[in-house]
Protein backbone atom coordinates (compact mmCIF):
# COMPACT_ATOMS: atom_id res chain seq x y z
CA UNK A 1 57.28 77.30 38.34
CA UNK A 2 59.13 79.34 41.14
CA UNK A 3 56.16 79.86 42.96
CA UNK A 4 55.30 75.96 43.21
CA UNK A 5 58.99 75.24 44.21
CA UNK A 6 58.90 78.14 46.86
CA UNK A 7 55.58 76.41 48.17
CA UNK A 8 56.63 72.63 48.23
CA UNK A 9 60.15 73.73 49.76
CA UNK A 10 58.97 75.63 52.80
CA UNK A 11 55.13 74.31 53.35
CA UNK A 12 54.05 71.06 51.74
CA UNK A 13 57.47 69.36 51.90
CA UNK A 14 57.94 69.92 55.45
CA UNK A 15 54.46 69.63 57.18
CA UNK A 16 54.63 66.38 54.64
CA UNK A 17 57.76 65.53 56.28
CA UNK A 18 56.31 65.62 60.05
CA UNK A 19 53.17 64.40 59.25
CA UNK A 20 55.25 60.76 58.06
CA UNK A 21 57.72 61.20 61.50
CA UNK A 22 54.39 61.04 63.57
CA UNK A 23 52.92 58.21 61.25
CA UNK A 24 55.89 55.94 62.14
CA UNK A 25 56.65 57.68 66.18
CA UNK A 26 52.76 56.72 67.07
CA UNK A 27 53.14 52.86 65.61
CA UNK A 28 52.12 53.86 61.92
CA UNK A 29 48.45 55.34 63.01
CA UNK A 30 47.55 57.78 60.49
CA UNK A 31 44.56 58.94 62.60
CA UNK A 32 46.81 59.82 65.26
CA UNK A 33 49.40 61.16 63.20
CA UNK A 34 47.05 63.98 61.47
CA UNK A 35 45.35 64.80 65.39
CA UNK A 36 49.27 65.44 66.37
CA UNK A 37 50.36 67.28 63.29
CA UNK A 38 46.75 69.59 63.87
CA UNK A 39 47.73 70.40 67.20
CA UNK A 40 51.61 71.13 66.24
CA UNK A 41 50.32 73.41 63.75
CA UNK A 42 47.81 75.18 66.44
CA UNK A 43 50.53 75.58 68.86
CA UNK A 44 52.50 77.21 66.18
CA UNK A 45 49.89 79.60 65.22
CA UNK A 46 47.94 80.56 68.34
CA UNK A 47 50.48 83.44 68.73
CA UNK A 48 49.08 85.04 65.34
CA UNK A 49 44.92 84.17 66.17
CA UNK A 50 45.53 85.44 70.14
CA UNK A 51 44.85 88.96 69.06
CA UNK A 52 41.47 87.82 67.56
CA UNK A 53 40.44 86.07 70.11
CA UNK A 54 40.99 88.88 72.64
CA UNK A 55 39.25 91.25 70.11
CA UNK A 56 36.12 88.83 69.88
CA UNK A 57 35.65 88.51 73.43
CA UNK A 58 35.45 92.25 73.89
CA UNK A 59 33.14 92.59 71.07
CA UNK A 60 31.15 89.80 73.17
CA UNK A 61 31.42 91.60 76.18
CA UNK A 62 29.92 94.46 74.63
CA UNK A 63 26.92 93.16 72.35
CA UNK A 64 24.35 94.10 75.14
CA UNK A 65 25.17 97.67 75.11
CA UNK A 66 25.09 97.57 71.30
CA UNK A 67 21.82 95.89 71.13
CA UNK A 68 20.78 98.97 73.51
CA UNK A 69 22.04 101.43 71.19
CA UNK A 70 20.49 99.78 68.10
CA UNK A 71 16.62 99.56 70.05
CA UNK A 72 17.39 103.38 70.61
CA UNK A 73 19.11 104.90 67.50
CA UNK A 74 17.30 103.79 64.33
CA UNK A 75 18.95 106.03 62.03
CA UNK A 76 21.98 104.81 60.81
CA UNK A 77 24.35 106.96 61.03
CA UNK A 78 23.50 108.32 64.29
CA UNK A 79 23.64 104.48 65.50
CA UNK A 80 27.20 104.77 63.78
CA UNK A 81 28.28 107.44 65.63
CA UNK A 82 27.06 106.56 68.60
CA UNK A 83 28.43 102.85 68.47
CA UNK A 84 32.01 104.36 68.13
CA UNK A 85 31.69 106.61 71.08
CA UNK A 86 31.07 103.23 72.70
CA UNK A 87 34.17 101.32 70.93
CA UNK A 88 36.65 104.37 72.17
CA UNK A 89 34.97 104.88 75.78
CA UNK A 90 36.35 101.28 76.12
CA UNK A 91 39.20 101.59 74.13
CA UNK A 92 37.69 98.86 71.32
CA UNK A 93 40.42 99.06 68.62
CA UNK A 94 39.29 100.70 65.33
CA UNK A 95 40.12 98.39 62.42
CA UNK A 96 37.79 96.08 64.72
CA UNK A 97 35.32 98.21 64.53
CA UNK A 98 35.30 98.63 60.24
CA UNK A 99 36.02 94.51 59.71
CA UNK A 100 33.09 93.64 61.88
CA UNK A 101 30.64 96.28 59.45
């Protein structure tokens, strides 16, 4: 019972709470209200997905030279080995580099 009281009083109660202020501040559109609260909640949390997003695009920028390394090394490990010589020569992080295996 703690654990449901601990999530109503700091998540559903208040996200609840600002999803009736923009019902009734955009003249009681509920469509409206759920695109604003969606975007408030983005905001809020882009500072926590920004590090991901960074990380993806440097795992994009380096796919071709991957795709190079995988047409060359067909053996496994050696593709392994090699791949991370790649992720530190351009200083990929390494707990990337594990969650994307």
């Amino acid at each position: 019972m703690l654990l449901a009281d601990i999530w109503n009083s700091i998540l559903y109660t208040p996200i609840l709470n600002l999803l009736v202020f923009f019902y009734h501040y955009l003249g009681n559109n509920m469509g409206l209200a759920i695109i604003m609260l969606t975007v408030l909640i983005k905001v809020l949390l882009f500072p926590l997905t920004k590090p991901s997003i960074e990380a993806a695009k440097k795992q994009k920028e380096l796919k071709p030279e991957i795709d190079k390394l995988k047409k060359k090394y067909k053996d496994k490990s050696v593709f392994a080995q090699k791949q991370m010589e790649l992720y530190k020569e351009h200083g990929q992080i390494l707990w990337l580099v594990v969650c994307l295996r």
